[in-house]
Protein backbone atom coordinates (compact mmCIF):
# COMPACT_ATOMS: atom_id res chain seq x y z
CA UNK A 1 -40.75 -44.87 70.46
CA UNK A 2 -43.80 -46.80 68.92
CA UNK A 3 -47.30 -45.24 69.45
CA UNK A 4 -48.52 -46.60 72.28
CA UNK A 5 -50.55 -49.83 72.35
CA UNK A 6 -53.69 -47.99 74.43
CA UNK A 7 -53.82 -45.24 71.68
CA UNK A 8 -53.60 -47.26 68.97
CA UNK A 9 -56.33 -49.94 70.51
CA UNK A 10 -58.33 -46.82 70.75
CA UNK A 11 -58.14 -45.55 67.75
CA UNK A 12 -59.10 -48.91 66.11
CA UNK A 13 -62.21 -49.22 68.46
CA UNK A 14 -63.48 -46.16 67.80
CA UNK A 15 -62.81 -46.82 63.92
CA UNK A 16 -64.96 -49.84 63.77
CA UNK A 17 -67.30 -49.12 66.74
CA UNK A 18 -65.80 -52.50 67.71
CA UNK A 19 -64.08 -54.21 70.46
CA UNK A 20 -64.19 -57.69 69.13
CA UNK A 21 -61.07 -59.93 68.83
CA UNK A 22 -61.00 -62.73 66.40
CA UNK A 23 -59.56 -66.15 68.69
CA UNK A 24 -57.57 -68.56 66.52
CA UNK A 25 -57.84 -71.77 67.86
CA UNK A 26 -56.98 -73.98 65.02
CA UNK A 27 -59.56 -77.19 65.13
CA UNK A 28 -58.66 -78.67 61.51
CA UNK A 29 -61.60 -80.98 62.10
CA UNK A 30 -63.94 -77.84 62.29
CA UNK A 31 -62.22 -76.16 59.24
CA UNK A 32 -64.75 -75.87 55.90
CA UNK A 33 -64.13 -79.21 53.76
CA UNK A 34 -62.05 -77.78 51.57
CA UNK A 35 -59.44 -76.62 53.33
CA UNK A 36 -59.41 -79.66 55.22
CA UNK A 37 -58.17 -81.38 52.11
CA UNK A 38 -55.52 -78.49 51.45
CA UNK A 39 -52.28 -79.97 51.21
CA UNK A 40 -52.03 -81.83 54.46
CA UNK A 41 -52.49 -79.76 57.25
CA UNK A 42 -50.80 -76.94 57.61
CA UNK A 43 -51.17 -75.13 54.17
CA UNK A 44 -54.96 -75.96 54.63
CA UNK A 45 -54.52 -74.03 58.06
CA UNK A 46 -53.25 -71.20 56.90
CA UNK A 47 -55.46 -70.57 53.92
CA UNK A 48 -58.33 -71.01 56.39
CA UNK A 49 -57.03 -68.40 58.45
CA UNK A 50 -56.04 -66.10 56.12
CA UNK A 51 -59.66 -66.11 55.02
CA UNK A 52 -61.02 -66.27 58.58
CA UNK A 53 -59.15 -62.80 58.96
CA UNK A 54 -59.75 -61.30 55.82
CA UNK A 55 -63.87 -62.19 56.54
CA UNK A 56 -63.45 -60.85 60.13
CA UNK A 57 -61.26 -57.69 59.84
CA UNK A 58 -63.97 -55.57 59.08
CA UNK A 59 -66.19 -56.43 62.50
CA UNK A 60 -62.73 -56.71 64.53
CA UNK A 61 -59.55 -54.57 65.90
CA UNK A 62 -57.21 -57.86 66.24
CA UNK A 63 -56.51 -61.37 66.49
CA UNK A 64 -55.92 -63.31 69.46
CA UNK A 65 -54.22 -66.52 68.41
CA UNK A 66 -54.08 -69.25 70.90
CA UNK A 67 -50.26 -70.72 70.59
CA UNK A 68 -50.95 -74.42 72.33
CA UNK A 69 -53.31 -74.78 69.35
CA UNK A 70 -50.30 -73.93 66.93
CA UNK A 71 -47.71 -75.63 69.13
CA UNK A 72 -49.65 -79.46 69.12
CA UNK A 73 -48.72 -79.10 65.24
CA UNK A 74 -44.85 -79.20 65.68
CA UNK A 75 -42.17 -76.89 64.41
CA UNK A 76 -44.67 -76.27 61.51
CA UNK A 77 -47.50 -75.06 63.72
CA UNK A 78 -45.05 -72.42 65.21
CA UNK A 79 -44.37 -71.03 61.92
CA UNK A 80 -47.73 -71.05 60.71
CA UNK A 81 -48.56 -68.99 64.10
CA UNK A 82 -45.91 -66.33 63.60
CA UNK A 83 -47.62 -66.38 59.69
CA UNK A 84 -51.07 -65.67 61.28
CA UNK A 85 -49.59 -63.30 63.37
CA UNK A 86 -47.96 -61.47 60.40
CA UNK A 87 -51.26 -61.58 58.29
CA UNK A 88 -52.95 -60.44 60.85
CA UNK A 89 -50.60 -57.22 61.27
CA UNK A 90 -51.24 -56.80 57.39
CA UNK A 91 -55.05 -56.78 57.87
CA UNK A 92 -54.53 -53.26 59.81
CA UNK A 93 -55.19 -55.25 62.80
CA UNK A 94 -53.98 -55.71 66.54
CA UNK A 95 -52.31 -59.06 67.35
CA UNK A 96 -52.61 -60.45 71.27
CA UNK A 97 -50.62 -63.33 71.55
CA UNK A 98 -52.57 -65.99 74.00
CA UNK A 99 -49.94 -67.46 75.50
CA UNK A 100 -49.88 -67.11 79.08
CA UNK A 101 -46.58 -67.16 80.02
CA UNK A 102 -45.14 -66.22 83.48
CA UNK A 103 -41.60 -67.60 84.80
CA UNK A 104 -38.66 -65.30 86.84
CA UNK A 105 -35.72 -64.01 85.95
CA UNK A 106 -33.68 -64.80 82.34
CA UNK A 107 -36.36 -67.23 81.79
CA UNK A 108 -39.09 -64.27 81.68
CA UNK A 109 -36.72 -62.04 79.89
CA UNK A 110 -36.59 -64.86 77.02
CA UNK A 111 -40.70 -65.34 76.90
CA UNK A 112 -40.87 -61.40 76.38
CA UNK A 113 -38.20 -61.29 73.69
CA UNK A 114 -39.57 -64.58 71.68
CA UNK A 115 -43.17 -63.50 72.05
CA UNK A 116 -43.25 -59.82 71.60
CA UNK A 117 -41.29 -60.58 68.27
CA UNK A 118 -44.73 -61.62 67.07
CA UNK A 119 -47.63 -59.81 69.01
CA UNK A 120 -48.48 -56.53 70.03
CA UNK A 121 -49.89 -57.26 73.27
CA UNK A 122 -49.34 -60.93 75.36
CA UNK A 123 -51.21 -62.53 78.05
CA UNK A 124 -49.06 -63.14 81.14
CA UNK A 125 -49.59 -65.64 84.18
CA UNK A 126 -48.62 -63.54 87.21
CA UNK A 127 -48.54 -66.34 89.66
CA UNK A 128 -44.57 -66.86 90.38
CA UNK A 129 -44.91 -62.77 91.74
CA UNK A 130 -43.86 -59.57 90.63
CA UNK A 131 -40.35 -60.51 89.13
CA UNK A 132 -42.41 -62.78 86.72
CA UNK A 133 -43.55 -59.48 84.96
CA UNK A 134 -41.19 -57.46 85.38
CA UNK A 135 -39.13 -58.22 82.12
CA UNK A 136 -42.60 -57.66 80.25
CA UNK A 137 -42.96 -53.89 81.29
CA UNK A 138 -40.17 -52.43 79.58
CA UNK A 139 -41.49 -53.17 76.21
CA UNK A 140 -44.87 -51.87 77.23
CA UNK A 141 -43.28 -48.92 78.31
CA UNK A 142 -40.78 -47.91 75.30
CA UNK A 143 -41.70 -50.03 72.88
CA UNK A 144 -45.70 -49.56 72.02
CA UNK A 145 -46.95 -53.32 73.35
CA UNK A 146 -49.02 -54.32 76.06
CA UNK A 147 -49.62 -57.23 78.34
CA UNK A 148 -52.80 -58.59 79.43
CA UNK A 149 -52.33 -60.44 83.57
CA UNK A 150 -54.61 -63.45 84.15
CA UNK A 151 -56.82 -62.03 87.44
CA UNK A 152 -59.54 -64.11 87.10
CA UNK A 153 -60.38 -66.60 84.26
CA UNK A 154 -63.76 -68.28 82.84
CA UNK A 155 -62.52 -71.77 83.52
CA UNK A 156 -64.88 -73.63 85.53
CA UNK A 157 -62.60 -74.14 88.74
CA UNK A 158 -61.10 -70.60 88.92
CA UNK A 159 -61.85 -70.00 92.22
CA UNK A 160 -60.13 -72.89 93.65
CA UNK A 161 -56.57 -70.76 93.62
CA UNK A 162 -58.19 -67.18 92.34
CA UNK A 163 -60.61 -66.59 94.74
CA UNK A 164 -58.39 -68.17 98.28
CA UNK A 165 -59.04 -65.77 101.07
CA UNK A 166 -56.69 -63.94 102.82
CA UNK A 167 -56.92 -63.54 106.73
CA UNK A 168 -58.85 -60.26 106.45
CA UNK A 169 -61.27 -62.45 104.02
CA UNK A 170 -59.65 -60.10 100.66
CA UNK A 171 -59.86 -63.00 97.34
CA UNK A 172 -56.71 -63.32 95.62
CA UNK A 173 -58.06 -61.92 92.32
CA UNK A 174 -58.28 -58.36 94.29
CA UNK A 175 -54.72 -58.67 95.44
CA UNK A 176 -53.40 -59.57 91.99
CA UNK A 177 -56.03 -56.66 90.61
CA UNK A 178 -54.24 -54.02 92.70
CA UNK A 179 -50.87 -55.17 91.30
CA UNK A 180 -52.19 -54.98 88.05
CA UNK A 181 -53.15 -51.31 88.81
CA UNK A 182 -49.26 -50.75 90.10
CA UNK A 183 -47.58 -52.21 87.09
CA UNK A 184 -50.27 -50.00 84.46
CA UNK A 185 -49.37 -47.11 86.63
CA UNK A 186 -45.51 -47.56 86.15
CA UNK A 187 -46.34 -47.24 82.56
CA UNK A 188 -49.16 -45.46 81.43
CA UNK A 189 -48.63 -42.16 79.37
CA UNK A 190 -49.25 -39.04 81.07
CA UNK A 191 -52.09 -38.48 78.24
CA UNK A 192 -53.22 -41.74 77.88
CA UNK A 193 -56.65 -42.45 79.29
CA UNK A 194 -55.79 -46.25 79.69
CA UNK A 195 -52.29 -48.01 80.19
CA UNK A 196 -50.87 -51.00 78.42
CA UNK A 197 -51.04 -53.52 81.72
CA UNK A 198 -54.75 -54.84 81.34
CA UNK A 199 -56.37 -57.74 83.01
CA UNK A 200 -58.11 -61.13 81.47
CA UNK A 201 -61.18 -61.38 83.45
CA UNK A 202 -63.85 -64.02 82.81
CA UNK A 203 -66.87 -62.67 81.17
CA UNK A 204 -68.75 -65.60 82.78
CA UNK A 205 -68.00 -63.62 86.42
CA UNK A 206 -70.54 -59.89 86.00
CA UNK A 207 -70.34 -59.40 89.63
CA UNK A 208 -66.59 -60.05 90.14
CA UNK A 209 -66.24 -58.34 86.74
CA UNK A 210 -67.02 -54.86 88.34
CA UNK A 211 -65.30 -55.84 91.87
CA UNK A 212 -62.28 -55.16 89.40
CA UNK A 213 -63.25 -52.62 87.70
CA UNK A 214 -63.73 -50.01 90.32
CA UNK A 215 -59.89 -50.82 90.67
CA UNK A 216 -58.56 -51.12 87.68
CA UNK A 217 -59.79 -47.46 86.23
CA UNK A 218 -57.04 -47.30 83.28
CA UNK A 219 -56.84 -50.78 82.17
CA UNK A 220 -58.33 -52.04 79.32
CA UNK A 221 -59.97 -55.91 79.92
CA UNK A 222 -59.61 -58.79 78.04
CA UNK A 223 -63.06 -60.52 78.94
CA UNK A 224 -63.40 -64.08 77.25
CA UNK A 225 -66.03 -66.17 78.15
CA UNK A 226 -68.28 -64.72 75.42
CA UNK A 227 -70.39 -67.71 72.94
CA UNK A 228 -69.40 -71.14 73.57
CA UNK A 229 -69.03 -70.03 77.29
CA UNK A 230 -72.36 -68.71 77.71
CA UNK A 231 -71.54 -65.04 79.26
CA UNK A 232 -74.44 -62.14 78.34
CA UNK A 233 -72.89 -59.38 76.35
CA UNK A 234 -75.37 -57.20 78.45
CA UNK A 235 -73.74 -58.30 81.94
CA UNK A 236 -70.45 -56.88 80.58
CA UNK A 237 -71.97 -53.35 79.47
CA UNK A 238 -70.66 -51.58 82.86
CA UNK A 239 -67.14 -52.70 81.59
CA UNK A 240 -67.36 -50.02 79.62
CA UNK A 241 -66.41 -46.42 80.11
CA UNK A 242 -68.86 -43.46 78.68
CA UNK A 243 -66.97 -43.61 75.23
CA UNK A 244 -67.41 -47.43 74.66
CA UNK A 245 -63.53 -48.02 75.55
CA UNK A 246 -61.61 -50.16 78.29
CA UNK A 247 -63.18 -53.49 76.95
CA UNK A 248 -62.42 -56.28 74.77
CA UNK A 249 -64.19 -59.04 73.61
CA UNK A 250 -62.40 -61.89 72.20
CA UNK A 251 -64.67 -64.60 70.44
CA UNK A 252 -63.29 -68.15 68.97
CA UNK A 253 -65.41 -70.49 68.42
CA UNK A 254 -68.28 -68.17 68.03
CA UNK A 255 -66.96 -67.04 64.94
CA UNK A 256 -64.40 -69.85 63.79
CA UNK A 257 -66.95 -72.72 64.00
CA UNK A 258 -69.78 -71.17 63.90
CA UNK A 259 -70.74 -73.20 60.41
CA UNK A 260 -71.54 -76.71 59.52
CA UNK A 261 -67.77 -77.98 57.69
CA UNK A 262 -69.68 -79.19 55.04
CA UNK A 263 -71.55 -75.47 54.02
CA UNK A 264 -69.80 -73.83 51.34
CA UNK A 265 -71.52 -70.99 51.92
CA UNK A 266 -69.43 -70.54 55.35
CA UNK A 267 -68.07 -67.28 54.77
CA UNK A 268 -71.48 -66.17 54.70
CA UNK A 269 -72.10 -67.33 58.15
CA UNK A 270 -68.93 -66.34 59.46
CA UNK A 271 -69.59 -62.41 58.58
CA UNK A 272 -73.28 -62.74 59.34
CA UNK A 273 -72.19 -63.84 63.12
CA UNK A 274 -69.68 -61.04 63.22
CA UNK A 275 -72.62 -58.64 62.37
CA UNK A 276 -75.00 -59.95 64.77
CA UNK A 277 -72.69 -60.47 67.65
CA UNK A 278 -71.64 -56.01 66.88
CA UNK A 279 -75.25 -55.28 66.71
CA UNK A 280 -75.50 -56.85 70.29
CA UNK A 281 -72.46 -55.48 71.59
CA UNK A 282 -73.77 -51.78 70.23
CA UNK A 283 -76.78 -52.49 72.04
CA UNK A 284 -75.29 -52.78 75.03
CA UNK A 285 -73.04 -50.69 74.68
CA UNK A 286 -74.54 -47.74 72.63
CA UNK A 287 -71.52 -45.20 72.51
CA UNK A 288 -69.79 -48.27 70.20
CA UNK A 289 -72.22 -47.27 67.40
CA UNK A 290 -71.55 -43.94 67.96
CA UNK A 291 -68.14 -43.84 67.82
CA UNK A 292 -68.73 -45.50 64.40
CA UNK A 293 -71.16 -43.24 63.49
């Protein structure tokens, strides 16, 4: 059996004082110039990244590559995800595959098999009902990975389906957060503070944010919604237990575009966001710089 994705998560944020994830979204017309004009696409891509990581890995404990950006490219974008994937792994960090996949039976056997070939940890849609995820927890169990279950996302119409009352006037999200709790209790180490079965819950949400919280004691969150989103790193503080762990913080665009393509200097930039957005987060959250102290 692997070492189990909740201590090794922890042992990385307590490392780095860190619970940042670096979001790949591949935008080729936001890459620097010169990899723009790398051979055609794809190799430019993957130098990019490779540097985006190497920049990064310092400030973060993993990647979270987003696959639809990889997938628009063809049979080539596919390979250069499970090649970002890889050098991500080699970096020392975690890799969360965004890819939000949730269908029954065979069919959800076949998503966990493809996509845990890659990734550590996967996000999972748990809208077709418990036999959807099934097929993900075995891996989670024996296997060192984890899963992160869409409960309530930063979109800006999430509460159309998310937040649909019930007839004792209980929101969706707090139905699909005690599930959550069920499936991280089914496989959470006897000595493990937090389980691999964790929750992506809007940053942008602070108040529905600690609605599932008070449930979901030994999950770790995924909370996007952080920079081109707008959600305050201080709303999120409370997310956190005494020892700066249970929360994670992916940022994309924040850190991936956060230069003019034209500035050759954008390495610079890159690692000067990375530092600013840690000192903010340690703020916040002041065991973080602890732990790193």
């Amino acid at each position: 059996m692997q070492s189990s994705f909740s201590r090794r998560l922890t042992a990385q944020v307590k490392s780095k004082g860190s619970p940042l994830f670096l979001g790949l979204d591949p935008r080729p017309d936001r890459f620097p110039k010169t990899f723009q004009d790398e051979g055609g696409g794809i190799e430019g891509l993957l130098a990019f990244h490779k540097r985006l990581i190497e920049v990064c890995a310092p400030y973060v404990v993993g990647i979270k590559p987003q696959i639809a950006f990889f997938e628009q490219l063809g049979v080539e974008g596919l390979s250069a995800y499970a090649a970002c994937c890889e050098y991500g792994r080699s970096q020392g960090l975690e890799v969360l595959g965004d890819v939000k996949r949730g269908d029954i039976g065979s069919t959800a056997e076949a998503y966990a098999k493809a996509h845990f070939r890659w990734a550590e940890s996967l996000t999972v849609n748990p809208y077709l009902g418990e036999d959807s995820i099934q097929p993900f927890l075995p891996p989670c169990r024996e296997d060192g990975k984890g899963i992160f279950v869409l409960c309530v996302t930063s979109n800006p119409s999430w509460s159309q389906f998310q937040d649909r009352r019930d007839a004792e006037g209980r929101p969706l999200y707090i139905s699909v957060a005690h599930a959550i709790s069920e499936w991280n209790d089914s496989c959470r180490a006897p000595k493990d503070r937090f389980g691999p079965v964790g929750a992506v819950v809007g940053a942008t949400h602070p108040s529905v944010l600690m609605e599932i919280r008070e449930i979901l004691t030994a999950s770790w969150l995924l909370l996007p919604g952080v920079g081109a989103q707008g959600a305050s790193i201080a709303d999120l503080s409370r997310a956190f237990d005494d020892e700066g762990l249970g929360a994670l913080l992916p940022v994309s665009r924040g850190l991936a575009s956060c230069f003019d393509p034209s500035d050759p200097q954008w390495e610079t930039a890159v690692e000067g966001k990375a530092r600013s957005l840690l000192a903010e987060i340690r703020t916040a959250v002041p065991a973080l710089g602890e732990a790193k102290a």
